[in-house]
PDB file of N, CA and C in Angstrom:
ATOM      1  N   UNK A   1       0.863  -1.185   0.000  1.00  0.00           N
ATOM      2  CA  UNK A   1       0.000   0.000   0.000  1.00  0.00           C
ATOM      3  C   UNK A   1       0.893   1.225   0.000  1.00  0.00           C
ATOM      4  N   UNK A   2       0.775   2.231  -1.046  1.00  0.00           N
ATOM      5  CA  UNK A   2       1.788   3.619  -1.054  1.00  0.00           C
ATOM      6  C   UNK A   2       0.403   4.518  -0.638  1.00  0.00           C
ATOM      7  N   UNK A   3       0.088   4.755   0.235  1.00  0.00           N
ATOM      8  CA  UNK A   3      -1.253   5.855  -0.022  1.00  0.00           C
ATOM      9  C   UNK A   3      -0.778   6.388   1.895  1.00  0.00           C
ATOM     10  N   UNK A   4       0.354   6.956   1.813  1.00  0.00           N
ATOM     11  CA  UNK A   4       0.988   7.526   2.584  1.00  0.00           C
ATOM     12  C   UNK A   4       0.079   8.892   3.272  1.00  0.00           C
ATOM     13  N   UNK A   5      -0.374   9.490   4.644  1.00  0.00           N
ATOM     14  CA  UNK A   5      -1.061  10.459   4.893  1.00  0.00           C
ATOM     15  C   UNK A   5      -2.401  10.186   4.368  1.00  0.00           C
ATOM     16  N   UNK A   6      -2.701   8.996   4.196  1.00  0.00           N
ATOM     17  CA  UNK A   6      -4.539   9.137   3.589  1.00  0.00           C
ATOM     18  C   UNK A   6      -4.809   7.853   5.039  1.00  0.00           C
ATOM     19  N   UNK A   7      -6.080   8.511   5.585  1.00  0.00           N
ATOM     20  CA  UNK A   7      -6.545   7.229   6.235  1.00  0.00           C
ATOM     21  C   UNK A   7      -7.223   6.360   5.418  1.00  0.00           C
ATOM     22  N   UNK A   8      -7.459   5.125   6.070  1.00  0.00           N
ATOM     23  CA  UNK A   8      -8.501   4.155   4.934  1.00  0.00           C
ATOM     24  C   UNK A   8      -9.347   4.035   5.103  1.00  0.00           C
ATOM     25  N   UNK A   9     -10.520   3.697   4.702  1.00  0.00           N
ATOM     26  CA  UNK A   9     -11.624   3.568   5.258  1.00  0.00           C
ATOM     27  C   UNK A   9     -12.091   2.321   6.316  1.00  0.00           C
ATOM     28  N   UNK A  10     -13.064   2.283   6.850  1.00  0.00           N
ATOM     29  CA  UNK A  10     -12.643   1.270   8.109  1.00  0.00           C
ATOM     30  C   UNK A  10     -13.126  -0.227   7.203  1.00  0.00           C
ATOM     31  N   UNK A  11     -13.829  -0.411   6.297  1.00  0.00           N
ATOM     32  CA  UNK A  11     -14.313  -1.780   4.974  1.00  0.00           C
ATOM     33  C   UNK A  11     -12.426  -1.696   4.760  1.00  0.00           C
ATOM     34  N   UNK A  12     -11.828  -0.835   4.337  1.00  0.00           N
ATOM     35  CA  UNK A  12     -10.517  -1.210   4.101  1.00  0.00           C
ATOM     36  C   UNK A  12      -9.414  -1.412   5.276  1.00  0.00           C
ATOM     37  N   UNK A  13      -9.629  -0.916   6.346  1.00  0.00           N
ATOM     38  CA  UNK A  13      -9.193  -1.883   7.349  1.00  0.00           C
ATOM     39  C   UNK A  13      -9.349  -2.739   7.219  1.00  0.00           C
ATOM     40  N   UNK A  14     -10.536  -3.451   7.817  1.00  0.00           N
ATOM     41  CA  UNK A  14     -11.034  -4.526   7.685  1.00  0.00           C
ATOM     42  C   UNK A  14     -10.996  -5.480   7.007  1.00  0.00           C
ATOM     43  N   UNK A  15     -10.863  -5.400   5.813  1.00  0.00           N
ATOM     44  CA  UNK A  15     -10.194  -5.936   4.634  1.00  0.00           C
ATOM     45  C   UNK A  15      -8.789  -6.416   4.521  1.00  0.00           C
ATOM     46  N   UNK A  16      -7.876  -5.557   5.304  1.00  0.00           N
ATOM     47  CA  UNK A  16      -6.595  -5.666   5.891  1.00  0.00           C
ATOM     48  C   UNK A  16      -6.288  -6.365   6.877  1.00  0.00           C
ATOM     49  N   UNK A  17      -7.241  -6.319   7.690  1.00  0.00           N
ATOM     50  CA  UNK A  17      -7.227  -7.108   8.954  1.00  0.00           C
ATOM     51  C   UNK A  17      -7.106  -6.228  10.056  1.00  0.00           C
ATOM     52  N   UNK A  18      -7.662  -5.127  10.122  1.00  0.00           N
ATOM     53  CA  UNK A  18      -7.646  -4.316  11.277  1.00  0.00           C
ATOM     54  C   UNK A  18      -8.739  -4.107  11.892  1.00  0.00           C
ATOM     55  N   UNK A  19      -8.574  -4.123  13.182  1.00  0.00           N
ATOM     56  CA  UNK A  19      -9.973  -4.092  13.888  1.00  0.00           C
ATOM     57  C   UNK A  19     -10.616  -2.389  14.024  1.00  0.00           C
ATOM     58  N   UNK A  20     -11.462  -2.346  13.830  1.00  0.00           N
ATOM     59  CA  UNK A  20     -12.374  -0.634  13.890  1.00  0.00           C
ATOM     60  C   UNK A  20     -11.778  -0.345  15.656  1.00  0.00           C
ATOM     61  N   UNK A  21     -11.085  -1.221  16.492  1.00  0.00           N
ATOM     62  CA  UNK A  21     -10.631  -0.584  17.477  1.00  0.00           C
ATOM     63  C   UNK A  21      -8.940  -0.274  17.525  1.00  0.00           C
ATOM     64  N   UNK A  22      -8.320  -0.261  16.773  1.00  0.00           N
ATOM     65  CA  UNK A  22      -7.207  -0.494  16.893  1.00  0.00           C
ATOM     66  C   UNK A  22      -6.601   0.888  17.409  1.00  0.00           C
ATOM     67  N   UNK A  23      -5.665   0.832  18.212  1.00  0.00           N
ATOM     68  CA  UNK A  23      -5.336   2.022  19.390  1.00  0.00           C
ATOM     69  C   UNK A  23      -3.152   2.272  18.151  1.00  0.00           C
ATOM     70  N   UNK A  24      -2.980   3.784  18.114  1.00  0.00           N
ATOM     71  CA  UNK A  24      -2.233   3.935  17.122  1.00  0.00           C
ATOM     72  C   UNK A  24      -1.026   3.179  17.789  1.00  0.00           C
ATOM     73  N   UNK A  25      -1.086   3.260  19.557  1.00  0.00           N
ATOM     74  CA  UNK A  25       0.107   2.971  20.248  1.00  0.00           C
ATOM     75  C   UNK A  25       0.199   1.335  19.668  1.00  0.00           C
ATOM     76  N   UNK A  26      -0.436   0.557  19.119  1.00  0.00           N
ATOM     77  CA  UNK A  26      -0.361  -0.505  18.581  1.00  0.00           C
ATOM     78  C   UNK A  26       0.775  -0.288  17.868  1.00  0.00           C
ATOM     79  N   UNK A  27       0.483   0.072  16.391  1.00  0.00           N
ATOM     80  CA  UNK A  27       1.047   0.190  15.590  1.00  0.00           C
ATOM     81  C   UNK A  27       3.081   0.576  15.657  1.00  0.00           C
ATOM     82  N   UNK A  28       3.162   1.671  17.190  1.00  0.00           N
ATOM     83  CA  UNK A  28       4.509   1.669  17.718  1.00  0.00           C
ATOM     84  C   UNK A  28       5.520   0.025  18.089  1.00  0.00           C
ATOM     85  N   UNK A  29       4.603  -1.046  18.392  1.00  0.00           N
ATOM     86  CA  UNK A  29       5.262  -2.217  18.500  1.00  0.00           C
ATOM     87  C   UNK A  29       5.006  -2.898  17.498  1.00  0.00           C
ATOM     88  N   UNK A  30       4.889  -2.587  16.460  1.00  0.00           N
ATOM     89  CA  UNK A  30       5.084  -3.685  15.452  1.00  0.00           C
ATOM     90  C   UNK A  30       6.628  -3.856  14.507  1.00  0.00           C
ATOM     91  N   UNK A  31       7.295  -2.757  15.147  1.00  0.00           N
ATOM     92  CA  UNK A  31       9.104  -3.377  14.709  1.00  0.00           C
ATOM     93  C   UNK A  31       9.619  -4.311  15.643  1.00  0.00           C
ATOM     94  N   UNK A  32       9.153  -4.284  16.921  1.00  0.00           N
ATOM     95  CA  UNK A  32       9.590  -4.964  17.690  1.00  0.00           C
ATOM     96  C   UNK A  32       9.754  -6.669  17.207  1.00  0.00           C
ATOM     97  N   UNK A  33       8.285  -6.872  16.259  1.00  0.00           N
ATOM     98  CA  UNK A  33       8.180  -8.152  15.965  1.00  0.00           C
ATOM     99  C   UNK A  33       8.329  -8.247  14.419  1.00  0.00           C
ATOM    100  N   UNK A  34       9.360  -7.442  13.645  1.00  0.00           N
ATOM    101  CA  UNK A  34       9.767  -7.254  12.628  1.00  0.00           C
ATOM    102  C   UNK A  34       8.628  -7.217  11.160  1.00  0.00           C
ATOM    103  N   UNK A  35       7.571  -6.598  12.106  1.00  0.00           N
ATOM    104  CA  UNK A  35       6.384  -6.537  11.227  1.00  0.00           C
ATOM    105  C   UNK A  35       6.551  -4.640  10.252  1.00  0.00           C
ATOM    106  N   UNK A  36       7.533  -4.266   9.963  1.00  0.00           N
ATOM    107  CA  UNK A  36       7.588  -2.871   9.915  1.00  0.00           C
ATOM    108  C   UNK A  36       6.707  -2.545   8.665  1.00  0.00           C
ATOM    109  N   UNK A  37       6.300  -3.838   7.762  1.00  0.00           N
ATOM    110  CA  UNK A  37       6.362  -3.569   6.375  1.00  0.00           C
ATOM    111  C   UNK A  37       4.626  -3.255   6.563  1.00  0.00           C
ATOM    112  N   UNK A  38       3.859  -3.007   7.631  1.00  0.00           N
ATOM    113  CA  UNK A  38       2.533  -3.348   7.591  1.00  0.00           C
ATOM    114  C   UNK A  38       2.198  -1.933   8.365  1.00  0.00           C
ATOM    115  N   UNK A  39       2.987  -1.129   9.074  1.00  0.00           N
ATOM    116  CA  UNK A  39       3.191  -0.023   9.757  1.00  0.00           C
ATOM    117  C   UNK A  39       2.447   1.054   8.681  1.00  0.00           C
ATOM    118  N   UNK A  40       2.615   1.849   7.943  1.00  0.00           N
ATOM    119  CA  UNK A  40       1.804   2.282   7.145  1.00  0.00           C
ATOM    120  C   UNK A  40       0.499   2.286   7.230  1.00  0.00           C
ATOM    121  N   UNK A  41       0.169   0.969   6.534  1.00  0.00           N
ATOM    122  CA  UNK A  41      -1.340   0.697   6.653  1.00  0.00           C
ATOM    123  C   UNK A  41      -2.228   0.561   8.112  1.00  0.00           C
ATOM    124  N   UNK A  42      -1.490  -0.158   9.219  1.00  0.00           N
ATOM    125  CA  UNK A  42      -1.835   0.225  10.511  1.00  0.00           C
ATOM    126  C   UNK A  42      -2.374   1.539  10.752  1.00  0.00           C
ATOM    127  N   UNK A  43      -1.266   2.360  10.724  1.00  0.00           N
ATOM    128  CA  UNK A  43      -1.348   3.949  10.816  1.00  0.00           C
ATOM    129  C   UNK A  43      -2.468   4.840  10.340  1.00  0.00           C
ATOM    130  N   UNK A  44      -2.983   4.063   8.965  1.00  0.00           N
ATOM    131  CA  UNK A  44      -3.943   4.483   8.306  1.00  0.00           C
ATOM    132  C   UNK A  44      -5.232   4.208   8.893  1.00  0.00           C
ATOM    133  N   UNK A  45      -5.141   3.127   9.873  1.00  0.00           N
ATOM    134  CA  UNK A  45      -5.925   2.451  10.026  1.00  0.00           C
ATOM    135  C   UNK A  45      -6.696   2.712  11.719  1.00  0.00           C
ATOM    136  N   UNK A  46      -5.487   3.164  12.113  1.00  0.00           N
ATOM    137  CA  UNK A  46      -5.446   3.780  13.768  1.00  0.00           C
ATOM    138  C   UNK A  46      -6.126   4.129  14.339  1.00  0.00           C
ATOM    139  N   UNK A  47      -6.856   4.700  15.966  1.00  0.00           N
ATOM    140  CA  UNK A  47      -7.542   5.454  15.876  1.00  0.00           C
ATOM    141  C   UNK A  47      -6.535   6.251  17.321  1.00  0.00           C
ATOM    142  N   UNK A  48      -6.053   7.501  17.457  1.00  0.00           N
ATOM    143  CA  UNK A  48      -5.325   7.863  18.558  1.00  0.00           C
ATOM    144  C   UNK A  48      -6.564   7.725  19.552  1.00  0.00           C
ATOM    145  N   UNK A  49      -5.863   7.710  21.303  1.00  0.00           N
ATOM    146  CA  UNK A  49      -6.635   7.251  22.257  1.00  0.00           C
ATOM    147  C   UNK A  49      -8.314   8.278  22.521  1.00  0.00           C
ATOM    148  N   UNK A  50      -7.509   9.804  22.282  1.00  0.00           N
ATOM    149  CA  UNK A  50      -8.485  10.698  22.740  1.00  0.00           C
ATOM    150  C   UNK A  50      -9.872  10.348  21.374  1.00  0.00           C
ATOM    151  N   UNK A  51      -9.789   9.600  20.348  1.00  0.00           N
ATOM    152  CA  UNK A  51     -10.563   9.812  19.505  1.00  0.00           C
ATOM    153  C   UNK A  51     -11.710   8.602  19.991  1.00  0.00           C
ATOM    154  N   UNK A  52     -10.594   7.098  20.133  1.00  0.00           N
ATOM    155  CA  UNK A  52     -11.137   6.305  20.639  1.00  0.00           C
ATOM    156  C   UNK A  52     -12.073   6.603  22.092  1.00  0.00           C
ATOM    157  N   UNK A  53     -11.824   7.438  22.954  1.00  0.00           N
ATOM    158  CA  UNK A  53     -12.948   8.343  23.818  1.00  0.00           C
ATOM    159  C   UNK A  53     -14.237   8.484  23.098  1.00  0.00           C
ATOM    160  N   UNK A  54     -14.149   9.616  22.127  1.00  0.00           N
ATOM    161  CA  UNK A  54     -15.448   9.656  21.625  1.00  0.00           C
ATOM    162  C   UNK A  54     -16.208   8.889  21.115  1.00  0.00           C
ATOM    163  N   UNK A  55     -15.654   7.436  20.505  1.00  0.00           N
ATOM    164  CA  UNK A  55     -16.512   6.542  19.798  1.00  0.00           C
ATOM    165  C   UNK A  55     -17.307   5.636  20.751  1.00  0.00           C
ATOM    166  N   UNK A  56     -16.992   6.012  22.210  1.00  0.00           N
ATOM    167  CA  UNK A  56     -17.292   5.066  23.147  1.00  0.00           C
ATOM    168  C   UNK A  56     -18.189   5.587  23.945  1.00  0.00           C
ATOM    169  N   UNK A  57     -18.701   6.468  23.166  1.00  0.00           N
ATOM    170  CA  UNK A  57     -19.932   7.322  24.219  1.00  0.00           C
ATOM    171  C   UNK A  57     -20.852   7.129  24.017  1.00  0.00           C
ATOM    172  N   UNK A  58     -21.489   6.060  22.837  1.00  0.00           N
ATOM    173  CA  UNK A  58     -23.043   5.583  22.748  1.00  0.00           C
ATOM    174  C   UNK A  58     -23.190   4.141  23.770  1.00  0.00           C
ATOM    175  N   UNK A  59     -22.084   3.422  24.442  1.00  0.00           N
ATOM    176  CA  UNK A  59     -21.949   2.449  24.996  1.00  0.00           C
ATOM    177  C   UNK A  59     -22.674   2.438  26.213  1.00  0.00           C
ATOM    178  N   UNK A  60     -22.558   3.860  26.944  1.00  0.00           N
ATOM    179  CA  UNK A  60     -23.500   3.756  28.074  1.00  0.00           C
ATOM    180  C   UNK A  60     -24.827   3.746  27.964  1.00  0.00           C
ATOM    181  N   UNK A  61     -25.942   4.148  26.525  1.00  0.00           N
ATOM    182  CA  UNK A  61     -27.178   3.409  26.392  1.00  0.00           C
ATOM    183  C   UNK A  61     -27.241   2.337  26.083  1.00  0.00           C
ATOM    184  N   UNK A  62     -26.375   1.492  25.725  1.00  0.00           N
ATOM    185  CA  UNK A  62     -26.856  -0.055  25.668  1.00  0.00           C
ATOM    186  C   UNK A  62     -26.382  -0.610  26.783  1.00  0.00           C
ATOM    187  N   UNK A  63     -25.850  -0.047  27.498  1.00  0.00           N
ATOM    188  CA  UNK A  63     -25.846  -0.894  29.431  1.00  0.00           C
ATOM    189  C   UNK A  63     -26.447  -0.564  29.816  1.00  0.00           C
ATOM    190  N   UNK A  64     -27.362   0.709  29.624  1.00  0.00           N
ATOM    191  CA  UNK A  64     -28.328   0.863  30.714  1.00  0.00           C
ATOM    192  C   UNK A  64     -29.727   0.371  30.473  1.00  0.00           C
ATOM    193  N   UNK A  65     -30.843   0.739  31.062  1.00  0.00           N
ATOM    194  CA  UNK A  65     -31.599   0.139  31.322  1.00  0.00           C
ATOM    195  C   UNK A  65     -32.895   1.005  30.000  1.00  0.00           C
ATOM    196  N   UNK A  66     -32.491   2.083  29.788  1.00  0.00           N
ATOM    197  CA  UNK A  66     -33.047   2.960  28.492  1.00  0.00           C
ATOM    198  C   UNK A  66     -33.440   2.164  27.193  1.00  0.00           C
ATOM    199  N   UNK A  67     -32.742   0.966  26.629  1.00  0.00           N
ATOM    200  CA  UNK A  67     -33.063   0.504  25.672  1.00  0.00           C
ATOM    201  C   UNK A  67     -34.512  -0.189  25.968  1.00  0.00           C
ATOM    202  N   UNK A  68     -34.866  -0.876  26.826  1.00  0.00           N
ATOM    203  CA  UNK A  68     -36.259  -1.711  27.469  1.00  0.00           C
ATOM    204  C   UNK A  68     -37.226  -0.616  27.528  1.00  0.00           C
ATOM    205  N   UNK A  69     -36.887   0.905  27.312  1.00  0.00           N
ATOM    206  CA  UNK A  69     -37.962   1.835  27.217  1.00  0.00           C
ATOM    207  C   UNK A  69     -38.589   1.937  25.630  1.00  0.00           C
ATOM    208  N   UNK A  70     -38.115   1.891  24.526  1.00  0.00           N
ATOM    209  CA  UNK A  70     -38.386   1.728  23.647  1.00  0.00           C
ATOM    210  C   UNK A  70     -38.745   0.361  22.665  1.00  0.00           C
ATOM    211  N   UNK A  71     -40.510   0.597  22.269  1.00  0.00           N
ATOM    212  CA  UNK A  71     -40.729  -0.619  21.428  1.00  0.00           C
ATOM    213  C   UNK A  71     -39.936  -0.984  20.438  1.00  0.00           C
ATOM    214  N   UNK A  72     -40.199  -2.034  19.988  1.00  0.00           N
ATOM    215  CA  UNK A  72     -39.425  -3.275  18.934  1.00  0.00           C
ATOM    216  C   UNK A  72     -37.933  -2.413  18.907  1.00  0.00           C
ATOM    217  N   UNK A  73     -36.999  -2.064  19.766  1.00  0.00           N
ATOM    218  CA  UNK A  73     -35.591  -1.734  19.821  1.00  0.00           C
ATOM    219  C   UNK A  73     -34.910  -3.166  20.187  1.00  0.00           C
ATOM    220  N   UNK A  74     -33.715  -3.344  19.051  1.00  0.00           N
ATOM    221  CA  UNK A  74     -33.049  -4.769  19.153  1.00  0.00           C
ATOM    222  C   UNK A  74     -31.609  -3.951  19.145  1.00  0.00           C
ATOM    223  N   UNK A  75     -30.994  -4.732  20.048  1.00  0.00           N
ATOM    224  CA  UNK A  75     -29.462  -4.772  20.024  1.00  0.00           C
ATOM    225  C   UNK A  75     -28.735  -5.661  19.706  1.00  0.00           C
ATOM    226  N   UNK A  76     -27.943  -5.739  18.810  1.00  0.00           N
ATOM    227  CA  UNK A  76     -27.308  -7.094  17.825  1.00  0.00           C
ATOM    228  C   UNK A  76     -26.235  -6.424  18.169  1.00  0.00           C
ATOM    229  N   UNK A  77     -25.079  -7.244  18.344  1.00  0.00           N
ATOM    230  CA  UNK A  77     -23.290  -7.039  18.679  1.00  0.00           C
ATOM    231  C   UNK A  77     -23.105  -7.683  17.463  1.00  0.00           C
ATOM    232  N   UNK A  78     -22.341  -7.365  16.676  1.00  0.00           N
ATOM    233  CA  UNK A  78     -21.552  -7.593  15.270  1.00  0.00           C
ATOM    234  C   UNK A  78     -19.840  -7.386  15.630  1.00  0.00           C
ATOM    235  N   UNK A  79     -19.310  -8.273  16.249  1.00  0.00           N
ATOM    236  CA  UNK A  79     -17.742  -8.049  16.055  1.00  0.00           C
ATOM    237  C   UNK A  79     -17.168  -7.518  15.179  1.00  0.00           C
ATOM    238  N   UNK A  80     -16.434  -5.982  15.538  1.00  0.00           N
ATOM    239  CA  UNK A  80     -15.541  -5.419  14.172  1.00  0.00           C
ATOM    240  C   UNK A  80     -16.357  -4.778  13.726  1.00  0.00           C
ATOM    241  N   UNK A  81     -17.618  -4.213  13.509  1.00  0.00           N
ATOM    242  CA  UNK A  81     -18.592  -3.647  13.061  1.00  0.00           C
ATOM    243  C   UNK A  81     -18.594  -2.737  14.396  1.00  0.00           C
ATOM    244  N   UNK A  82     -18.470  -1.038  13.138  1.00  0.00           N
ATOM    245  CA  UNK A  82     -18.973   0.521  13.798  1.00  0.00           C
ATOM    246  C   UNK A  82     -20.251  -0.060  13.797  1.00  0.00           C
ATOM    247  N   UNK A  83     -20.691   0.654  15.145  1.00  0.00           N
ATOM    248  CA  UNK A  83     -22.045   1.254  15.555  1.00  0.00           C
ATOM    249  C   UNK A  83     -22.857   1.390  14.506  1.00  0.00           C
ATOM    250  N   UNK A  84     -24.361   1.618  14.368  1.00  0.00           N
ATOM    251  CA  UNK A  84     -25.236   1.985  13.700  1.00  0.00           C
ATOM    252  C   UNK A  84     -26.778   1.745  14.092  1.00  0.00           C
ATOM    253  N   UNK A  85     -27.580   2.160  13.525  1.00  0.00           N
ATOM    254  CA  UNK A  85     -28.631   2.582  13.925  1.00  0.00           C
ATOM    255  C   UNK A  85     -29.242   1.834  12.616  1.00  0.00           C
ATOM    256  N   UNK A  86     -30.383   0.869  12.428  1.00  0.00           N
ATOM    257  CA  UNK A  86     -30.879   0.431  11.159  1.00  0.00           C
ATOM    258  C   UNK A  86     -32.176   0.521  11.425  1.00  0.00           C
ATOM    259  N   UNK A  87     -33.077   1.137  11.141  1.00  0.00           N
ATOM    260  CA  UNK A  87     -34.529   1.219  10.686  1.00  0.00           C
ATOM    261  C   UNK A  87     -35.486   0.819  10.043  1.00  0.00           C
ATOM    262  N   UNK A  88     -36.521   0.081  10.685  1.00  0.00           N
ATOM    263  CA  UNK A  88     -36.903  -0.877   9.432  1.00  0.00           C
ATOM    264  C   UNK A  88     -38.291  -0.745   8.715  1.00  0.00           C
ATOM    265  N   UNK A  89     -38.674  -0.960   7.516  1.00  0.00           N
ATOM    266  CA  UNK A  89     -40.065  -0.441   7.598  1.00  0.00           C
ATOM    267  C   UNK A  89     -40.934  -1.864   7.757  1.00  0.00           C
ATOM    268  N   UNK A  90     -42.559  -1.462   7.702  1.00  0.00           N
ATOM    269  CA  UNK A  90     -43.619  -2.135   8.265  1.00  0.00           C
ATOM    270  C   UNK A  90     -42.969  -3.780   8.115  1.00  0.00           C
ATOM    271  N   UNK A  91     -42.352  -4.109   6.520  1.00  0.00           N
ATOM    272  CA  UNK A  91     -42.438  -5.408   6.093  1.00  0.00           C
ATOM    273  C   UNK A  91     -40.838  -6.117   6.371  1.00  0.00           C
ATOM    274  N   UNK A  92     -40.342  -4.781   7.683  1.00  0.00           N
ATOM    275  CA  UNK A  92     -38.936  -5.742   8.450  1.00  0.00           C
ATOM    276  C   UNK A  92     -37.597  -5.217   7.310  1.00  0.00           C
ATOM    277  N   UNK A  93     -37.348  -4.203   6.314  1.00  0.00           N
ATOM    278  CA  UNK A  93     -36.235  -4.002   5.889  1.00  0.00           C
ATOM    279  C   UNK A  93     -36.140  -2.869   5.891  1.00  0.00           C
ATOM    280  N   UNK A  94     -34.663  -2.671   5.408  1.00  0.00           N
ATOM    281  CA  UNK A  94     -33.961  -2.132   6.237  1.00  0.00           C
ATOM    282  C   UNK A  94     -34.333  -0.397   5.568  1.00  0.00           C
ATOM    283  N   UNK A  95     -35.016   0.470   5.821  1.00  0.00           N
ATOM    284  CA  UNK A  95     -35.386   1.647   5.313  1.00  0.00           C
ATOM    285  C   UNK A  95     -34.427   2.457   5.477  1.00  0.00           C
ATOM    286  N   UNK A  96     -33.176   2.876   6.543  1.00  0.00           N
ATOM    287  CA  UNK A  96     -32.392   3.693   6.486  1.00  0.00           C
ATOM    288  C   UNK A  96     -31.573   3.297   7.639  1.00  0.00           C
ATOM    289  N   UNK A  97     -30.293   3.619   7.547  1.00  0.00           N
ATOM    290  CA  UNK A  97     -28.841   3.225   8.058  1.00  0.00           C
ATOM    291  C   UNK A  97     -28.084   4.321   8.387  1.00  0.00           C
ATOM    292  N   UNK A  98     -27.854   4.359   9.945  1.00  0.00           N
ATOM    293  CA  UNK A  98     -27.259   5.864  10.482  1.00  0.00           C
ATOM    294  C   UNK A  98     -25.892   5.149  10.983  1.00  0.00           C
ATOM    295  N   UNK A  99     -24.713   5.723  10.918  1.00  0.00           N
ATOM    296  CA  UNK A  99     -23.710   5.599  12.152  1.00  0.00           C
ATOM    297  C   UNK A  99     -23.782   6.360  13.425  1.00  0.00           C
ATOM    298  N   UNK A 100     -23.812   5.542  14.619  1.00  0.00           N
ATOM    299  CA  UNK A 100     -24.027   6.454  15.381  1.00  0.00           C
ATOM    300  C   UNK A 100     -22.212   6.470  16.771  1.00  0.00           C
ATOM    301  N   UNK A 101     -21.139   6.382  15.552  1.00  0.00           N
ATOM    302  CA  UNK A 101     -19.912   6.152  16.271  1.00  0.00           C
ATOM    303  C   UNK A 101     -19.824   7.179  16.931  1.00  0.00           C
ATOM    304  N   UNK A 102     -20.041   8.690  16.715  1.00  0.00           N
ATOM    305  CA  UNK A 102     -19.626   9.793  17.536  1.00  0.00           C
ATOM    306  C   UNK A 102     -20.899  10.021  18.143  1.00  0.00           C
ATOM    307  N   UNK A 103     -22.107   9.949  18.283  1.00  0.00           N
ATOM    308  CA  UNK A 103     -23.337  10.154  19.362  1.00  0.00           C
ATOM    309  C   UNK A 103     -22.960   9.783  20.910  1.00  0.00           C
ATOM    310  N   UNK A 104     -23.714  10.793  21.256  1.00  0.00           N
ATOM    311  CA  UNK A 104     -23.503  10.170  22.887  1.00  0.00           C
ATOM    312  C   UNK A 104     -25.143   9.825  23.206  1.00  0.00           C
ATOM    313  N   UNK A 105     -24.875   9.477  24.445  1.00  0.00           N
ATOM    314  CA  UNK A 105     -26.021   8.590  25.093  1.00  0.00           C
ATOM    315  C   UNK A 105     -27.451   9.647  25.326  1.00  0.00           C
ATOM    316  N   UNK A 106     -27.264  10.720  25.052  1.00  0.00           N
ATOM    317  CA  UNK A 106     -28.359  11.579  25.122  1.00  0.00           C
ATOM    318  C   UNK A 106     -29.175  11.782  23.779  1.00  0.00           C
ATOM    319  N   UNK A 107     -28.021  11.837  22.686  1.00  0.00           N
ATOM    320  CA  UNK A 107     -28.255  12.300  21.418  1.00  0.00           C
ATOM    321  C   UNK A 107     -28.591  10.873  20.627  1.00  0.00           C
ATOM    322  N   UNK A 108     -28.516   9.370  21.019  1.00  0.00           N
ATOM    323  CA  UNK A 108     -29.131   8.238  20.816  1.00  0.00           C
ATOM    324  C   UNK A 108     -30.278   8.209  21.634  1.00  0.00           C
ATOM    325  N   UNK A 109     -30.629   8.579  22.772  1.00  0.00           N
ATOM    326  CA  UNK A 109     -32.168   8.408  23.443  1.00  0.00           C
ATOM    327  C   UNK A 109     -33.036   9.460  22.584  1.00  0.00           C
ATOM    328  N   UNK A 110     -32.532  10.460  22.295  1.00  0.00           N
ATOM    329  CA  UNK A 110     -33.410  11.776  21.736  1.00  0.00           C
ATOM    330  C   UNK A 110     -33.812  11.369  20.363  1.00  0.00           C
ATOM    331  N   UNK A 111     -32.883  10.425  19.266  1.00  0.00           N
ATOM    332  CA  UNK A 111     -32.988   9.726  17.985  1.00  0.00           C
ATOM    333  C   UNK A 111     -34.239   8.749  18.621  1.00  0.00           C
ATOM    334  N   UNK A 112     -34.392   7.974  19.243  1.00  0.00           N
ATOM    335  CA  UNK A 112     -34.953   6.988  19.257  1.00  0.00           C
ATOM    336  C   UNK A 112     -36.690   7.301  19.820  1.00  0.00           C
ATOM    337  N   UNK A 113     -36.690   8.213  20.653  1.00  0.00           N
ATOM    338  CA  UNK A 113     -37.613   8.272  21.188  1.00  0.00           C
ATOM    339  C   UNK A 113     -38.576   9.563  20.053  1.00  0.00           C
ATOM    340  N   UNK A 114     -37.557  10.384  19.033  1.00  0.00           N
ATOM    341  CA  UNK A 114     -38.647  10.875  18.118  1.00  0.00           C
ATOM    342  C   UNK A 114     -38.917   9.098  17.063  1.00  0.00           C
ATOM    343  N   UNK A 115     -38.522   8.540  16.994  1.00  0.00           N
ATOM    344  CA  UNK A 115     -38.263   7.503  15.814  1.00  0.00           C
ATOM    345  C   UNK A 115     -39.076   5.884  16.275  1.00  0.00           C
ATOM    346  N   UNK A 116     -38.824   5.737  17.702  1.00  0.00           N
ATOM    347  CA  UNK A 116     -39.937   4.967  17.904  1.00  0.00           C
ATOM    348  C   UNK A 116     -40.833   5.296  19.639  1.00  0.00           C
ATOM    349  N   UNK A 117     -41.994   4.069  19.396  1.00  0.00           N
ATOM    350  CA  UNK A 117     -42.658   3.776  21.074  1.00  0.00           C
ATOM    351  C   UNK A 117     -42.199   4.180  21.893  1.00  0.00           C
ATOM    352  N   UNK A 118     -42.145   4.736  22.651  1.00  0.00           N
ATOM    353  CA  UNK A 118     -41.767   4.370  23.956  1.00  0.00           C
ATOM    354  C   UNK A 118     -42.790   3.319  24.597  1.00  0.00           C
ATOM    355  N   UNK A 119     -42.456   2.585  25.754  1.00  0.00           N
ATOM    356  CA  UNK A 119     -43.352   1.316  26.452  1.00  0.00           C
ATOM    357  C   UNK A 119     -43.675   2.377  27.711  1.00  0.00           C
TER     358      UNK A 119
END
């Protein structure tokens, strides 16, 4: 890969073999294990710590107890798979597809509760 200063997209991580969590301080030990030739694409692939902060701020509505407030709301864990929000219409597909990696736990209850039931 020559695509030096471009990040990749996270399908091209992934594709690479990088996880959508990968922390950049990773990428600092990979001479150690004479992996240097993959350093690049790591890099591209990175996310520094303070960023990894923000992607982790929709996590406290799915521990809490907020999701059981809203009808037909499903939580599916997809390993390696960003966040998202999928919407479905009457006949169960998929009508529209949000990321919700940078939302926090206020700005996912406020989505959901114009968008569906509450119980």
């Amino acid at each position: 890969i020559s695509t030096y200063g471009v990040d990749l997209s996270s399908e091209a991580c992934r594709d690479l073999g990088f996880s959508s969590n990968l922390l950049c301080s990773s990428c600092d030990l990979l001479g150690q294990f004479g992996l240097n030739g993959i350093e690049t694409p790591c890099r591209q692939c990175c996310q520094e710590e303070a960023h990894l902060e923000s992607r982790k701020l929709f996590p406290a509505f799915v521990r809490s107890d907020k999701p059981k407030l809203f009808k037909g709301l499903q939580i599916k864990y997809v390993r390696g798979s960003d966040p998202v929000l999928k919407l479905l219409d009457d006949n169960g597909n998929i009508s529209e597809e949000l990321s919700i990696t940078k939302w926090n736990t206020d700005s996912v209850e406020e989505f959901l509760s114009e968008k569906l039931d509450r119980l």
